[in-house]
N, C-alpha and C. Protein backbone atom coordinates (compact mmCIF):
# COMPACT_ATOMS: atom_id res chain seq x y z
N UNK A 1 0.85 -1.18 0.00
CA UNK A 1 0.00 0.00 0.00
C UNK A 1 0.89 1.24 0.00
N UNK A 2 0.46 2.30 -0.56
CA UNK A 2 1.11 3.54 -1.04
C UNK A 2 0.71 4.10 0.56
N UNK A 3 1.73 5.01 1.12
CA UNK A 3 1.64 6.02 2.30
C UNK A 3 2.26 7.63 1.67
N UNK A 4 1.45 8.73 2.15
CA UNK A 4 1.86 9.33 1.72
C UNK A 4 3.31 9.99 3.10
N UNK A 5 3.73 11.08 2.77
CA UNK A 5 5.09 11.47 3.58
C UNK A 5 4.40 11.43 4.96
N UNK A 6 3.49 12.32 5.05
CA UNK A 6 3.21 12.86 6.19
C UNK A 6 2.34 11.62 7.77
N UNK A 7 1.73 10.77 6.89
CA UNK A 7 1.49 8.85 7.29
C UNK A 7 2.76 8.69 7.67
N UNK A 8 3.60 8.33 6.81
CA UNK A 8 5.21 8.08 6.81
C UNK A 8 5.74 8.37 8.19
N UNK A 9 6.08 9.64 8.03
CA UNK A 9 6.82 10.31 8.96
C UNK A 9 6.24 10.20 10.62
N UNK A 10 4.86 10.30 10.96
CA UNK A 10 4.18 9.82 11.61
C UNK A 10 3.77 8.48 12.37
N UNK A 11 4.24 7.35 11.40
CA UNK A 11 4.04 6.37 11.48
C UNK A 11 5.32 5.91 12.40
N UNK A 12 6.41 6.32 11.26
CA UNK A 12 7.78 6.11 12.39
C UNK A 12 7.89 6.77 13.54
N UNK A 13 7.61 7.61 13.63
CA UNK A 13 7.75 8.75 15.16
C UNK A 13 7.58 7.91 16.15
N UNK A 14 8.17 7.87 17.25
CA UNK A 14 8.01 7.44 18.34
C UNK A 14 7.80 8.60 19.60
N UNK A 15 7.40 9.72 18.85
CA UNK A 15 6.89 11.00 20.15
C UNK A 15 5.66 10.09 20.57
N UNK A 16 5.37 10.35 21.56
CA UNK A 16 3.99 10.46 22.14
C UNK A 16 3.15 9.18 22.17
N UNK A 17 4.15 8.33 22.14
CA UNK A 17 3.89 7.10 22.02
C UNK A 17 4.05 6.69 23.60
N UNK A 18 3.30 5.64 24.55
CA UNK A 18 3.27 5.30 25.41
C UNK A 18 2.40 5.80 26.26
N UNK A 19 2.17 5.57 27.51
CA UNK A 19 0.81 5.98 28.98
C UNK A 19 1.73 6.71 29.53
N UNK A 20 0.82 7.89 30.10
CA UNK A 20 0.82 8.81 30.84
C UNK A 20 0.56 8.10 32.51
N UNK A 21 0.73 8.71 33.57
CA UNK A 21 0.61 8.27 34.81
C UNK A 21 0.33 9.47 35.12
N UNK A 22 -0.44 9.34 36.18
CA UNK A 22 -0.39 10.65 37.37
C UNK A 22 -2.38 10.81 37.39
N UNK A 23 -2.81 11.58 38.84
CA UNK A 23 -4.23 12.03 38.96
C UNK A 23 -4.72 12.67 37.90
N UNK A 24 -3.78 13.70 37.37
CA UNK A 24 -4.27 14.34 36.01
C UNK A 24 -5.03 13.54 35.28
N UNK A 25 -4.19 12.47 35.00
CA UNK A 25 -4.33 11.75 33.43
C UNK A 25 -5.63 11.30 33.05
N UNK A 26 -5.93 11.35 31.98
CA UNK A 26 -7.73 10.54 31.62
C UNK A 26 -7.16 9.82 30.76
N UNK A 27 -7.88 8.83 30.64
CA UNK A 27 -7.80 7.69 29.74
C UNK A 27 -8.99 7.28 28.94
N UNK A 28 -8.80 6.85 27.37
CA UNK A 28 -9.94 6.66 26.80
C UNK A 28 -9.67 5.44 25.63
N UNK A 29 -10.47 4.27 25.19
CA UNK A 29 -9.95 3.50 24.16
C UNK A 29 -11.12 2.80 23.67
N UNK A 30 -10.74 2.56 22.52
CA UNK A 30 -12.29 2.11 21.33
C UNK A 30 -11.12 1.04 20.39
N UNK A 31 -12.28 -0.18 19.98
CA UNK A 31 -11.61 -0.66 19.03
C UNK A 31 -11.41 -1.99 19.68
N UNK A 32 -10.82 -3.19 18.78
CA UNK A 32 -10.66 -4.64 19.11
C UNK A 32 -9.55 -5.24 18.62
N UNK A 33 -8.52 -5.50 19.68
CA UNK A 33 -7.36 -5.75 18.98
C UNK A 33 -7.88 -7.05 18.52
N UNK A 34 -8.51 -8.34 18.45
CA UNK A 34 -9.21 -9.25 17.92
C UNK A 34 -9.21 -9.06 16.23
N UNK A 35 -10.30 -7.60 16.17
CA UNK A 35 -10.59 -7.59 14.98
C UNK A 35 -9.56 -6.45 14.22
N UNK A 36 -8.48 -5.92 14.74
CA UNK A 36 -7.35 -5.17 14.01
C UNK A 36 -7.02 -4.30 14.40
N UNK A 37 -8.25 -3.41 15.19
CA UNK A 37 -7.75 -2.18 15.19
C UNK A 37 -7.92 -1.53 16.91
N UNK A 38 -7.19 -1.25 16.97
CA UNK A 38 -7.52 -0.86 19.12
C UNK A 38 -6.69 0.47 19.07
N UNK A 39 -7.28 1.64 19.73
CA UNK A 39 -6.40 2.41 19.93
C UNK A 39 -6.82 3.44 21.23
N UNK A 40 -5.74 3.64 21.98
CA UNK A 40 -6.00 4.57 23.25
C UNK A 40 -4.93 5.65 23.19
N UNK A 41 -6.09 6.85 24.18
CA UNK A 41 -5.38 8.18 24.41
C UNK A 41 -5.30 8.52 25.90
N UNK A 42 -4.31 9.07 26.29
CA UNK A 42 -3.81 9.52 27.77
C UNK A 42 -3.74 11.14 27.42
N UNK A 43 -4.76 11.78 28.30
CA UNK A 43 -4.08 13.33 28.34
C UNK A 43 -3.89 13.75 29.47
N UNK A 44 -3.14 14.20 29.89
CA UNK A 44 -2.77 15.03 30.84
C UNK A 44 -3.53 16.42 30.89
N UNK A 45 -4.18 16.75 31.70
CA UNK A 45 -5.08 18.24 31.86
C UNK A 45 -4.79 18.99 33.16
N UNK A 46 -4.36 20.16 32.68
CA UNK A 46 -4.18 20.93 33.72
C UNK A 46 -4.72 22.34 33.63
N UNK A 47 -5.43 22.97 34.09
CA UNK A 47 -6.16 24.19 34.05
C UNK A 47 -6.97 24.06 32.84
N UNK A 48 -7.79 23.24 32.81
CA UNK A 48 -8.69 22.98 31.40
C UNK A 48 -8.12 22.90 29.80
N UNK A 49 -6.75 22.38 30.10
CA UNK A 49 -6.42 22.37 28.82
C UNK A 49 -5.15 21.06 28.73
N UNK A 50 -5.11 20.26 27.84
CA UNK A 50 -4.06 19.51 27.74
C UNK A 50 -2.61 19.79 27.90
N UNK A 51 -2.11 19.22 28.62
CA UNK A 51 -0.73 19.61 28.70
C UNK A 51 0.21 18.29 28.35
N UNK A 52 -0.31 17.40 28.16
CA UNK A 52 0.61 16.49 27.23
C UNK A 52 -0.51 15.42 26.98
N UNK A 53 -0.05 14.30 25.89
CA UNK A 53 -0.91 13.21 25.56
C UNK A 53 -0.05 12.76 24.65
N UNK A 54 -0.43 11.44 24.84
CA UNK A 54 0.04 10.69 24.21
C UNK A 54 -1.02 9.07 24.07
N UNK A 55 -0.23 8.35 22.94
CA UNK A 55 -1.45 6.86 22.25
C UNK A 55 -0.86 5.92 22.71
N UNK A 56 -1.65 4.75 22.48
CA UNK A 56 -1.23 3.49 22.17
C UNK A 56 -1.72 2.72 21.12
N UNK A 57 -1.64 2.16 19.70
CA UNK A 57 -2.76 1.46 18.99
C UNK A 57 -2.07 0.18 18.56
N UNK A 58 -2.96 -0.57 18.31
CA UNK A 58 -2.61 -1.76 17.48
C UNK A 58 -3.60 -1.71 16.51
N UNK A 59 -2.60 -1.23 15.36
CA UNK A 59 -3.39 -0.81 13.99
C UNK A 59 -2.56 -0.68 12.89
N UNK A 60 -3.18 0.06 11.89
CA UNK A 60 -2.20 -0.07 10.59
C UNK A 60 -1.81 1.24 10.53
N UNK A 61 -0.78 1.51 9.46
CA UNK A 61 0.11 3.02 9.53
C UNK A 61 -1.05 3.52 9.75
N UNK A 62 -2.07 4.31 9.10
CA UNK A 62 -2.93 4.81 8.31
C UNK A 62 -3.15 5.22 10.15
N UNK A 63 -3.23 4.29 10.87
CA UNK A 63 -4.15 4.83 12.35
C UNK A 63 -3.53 5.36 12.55
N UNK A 64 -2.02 4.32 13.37
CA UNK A 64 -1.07 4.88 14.13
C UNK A 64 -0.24 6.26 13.83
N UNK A 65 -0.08 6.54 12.52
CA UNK A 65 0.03 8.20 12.10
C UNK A 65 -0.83 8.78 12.50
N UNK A 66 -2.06 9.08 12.05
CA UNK A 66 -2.81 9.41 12.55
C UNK A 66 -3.01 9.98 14.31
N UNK A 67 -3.22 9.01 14.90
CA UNK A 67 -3.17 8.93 16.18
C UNK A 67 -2.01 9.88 16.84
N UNK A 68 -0.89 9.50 16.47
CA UNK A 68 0.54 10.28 16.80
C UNK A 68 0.29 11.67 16.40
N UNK A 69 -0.40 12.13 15.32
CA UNK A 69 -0.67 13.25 14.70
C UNK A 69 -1.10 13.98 15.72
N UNK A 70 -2.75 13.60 16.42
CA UNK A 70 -3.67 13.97 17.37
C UNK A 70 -3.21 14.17 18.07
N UNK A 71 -2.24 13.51 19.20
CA UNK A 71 -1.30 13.35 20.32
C UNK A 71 -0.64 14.62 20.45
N UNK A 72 0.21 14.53 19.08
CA UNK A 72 0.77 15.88 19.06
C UNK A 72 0.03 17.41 19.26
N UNK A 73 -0.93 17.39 18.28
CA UNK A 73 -1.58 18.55 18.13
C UNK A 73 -2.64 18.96 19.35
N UNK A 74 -2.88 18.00 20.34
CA UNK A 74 -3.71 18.09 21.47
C UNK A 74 -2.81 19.09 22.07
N UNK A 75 -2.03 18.96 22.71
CA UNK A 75 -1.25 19.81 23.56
C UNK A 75 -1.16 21.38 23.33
N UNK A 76 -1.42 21.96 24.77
CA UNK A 76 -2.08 23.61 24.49
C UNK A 76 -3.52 23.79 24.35
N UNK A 77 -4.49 22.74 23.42
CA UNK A 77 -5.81 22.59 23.37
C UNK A 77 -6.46 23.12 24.98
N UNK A 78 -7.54 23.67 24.58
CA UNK A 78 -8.59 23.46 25.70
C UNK A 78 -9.50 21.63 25.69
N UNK A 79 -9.61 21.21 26.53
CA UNK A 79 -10.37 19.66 26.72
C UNK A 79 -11.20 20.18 26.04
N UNK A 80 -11.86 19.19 24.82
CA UNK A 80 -12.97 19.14 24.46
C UNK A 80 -13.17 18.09 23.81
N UNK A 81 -14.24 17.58 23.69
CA UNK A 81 -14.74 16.21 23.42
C UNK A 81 -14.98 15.72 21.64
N UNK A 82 -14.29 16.86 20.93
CA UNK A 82 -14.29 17.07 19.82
C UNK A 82 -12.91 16.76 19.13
N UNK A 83 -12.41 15.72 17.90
CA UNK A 83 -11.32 15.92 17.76
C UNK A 83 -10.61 17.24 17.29
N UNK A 84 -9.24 17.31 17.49
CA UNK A 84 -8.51 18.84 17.31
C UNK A 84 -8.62 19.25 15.24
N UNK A 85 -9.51 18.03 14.31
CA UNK A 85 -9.88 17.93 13.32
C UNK A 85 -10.43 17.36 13.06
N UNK A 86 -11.67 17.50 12.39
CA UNK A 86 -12.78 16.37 12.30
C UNK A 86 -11.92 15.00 11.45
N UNK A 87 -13.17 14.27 11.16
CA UNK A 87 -12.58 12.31 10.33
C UNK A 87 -12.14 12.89 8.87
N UNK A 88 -13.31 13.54 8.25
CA UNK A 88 -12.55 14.03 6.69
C UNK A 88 -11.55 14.66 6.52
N UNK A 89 -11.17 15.62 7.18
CA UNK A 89 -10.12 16.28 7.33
C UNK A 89 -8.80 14.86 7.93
N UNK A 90 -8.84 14.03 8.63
CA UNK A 90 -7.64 13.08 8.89
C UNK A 90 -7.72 12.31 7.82
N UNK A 91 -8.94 12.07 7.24
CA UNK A 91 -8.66 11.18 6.11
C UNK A 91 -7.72 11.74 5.11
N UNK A 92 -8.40 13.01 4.55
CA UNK A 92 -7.10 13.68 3.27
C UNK A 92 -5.91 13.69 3.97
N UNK A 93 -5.74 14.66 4.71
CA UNK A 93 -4.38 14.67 5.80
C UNK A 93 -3.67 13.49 5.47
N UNK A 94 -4.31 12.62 5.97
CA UNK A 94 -3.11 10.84 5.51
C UNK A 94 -3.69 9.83 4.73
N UNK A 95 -3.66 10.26 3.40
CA UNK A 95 -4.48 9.79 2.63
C UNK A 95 -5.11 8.01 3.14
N UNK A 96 -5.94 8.40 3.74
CA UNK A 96 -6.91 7.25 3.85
C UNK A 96 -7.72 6.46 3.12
N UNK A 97 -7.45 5.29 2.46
CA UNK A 97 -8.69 4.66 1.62
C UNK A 97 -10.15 4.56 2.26
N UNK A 98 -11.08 4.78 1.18
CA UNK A 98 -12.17 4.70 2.13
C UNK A 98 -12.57 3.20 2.40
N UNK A 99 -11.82 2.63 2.56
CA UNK A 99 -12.35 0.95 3.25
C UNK A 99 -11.62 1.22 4.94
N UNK A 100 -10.72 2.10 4.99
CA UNK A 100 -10.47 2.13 6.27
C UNK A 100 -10.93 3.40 7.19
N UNK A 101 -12.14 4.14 6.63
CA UNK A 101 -12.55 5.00 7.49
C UNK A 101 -13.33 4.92 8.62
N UNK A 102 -13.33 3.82 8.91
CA UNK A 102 -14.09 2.84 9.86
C UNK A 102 -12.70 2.51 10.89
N UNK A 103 -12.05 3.00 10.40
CA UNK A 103 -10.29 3.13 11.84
C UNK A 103 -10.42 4.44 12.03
N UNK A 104 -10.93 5.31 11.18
CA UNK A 104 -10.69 6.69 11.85
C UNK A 104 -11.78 7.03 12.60
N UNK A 105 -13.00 6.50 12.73
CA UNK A 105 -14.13 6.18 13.44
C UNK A 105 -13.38 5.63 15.13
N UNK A 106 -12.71 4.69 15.06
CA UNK A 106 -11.93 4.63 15.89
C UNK A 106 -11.09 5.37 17.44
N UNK A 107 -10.79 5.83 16.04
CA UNK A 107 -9.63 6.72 16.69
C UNK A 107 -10.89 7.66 17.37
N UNK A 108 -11.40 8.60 17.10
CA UNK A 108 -12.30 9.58 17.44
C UNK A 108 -13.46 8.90 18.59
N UNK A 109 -13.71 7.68 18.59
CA UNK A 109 -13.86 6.93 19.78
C UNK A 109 -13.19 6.97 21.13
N UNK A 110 -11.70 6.59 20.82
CA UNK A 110 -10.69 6.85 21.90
C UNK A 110 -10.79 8.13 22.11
N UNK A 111 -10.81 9.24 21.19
CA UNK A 111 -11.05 10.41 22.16
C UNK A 111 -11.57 10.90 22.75
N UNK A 112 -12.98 10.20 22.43
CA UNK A 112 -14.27 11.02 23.14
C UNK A 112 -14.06 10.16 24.65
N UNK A 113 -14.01 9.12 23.87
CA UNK A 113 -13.29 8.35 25.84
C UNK A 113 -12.55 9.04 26.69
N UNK A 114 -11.38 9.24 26.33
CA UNK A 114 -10.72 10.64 27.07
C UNK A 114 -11.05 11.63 27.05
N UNK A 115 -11.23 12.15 26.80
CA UNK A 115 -12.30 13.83 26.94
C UNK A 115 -13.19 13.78 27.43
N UNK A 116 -14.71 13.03 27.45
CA UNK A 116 -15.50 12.42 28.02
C UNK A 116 -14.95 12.66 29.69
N UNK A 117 -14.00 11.84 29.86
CA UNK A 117 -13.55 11.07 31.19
C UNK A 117 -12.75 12.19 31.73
N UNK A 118 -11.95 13.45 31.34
CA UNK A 118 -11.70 14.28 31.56
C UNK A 118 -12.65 15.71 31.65
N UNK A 119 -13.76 15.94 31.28
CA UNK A 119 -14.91 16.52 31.26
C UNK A 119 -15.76 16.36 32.81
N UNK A 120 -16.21 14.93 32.68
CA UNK A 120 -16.56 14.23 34.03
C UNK A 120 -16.17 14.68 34.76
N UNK A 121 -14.95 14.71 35.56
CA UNK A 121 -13.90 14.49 36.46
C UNK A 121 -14.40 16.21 36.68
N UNK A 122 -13.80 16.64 35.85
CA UNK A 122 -14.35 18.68 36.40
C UNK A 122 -14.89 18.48 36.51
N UNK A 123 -16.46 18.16 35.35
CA UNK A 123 -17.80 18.59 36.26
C UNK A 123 -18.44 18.02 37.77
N UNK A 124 -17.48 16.78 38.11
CA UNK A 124 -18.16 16.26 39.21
C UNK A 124 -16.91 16.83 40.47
N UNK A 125 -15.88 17.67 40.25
CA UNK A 125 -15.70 18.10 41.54
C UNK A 125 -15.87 19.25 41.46
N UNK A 126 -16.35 20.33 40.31
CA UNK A 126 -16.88 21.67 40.26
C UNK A 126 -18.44 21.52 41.43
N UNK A 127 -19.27 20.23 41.32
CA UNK A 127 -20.13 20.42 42.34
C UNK A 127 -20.11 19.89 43.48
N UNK A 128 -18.23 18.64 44.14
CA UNK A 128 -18.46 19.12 44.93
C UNK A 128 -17.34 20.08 46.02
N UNK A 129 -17.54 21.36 44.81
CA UNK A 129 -16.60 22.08 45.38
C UNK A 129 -17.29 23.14 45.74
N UNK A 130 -18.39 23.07 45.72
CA UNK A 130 -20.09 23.72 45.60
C UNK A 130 -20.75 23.06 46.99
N UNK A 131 -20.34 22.07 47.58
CA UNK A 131 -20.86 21.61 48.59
C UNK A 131 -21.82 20.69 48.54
N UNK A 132 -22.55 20.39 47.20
CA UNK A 132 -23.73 19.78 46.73
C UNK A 132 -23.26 18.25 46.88
């Protein structure tokens, strides 16, 4: 299969690869390593905004670029449960066939898992920091 540079370059990277530790961290993951594709995100949040993240997937370039991409570009973000680019936009980005846009479905799974789970976490000690 043809990759373009930016898959490529991504694919090899080993930034932001591995789990995060610490109270900060949220964790989120979608996918079946069974059926090919599994992938998770760790962000670190501090004052409502990411301050590091990083993946883990068992998948094909096409994800794991991908994924590494997100990782990267999260950081500085405000948390939000939205990826930092929607699925069409990652698809052109690394040229994706459309038989595998059903991995980038994926991926955007794992995030809402983490974001989600980082969302939570404020809103449930914003009330009870409220006394409620």
């Amino acid at each position: 299969m043809n990759y373009n540079d930016l898959t490529r370059r991504y694919f090899e990277s080993t930034a932001n690869v591995g789990e995060l530790k610490g109270p900060d961290v949220f964790r989120g993951a979608a996918g079946n390593r069974d059926q090919g594709t599994w992938v998770q995100f760790d962000l670190r949040i501090k004052a409502g905004a990411v301050s590091a993240a990083s993946f883990l997937a068992f998948a094909c370039p096409h994800t794991i670029a991908a994924s590494a991409w997100l990782a990267e570009r999260a950081v500085g973000r405000p948390v939000n449960s939205l990826l930092p680019v929607g699925v069409p936009e990652l698809r052109d980005r690394f040229a994706v066939p459309i038989e595998k846009m059903g991995r980038l479905l994926i991926i955007e799974d794992a995030w809402l898992a983490a974001t989600v789970a980082a969302l939570d976490y404020r809103e449930s000690a914003h009330i009870s920091d409220r006394g409620e």
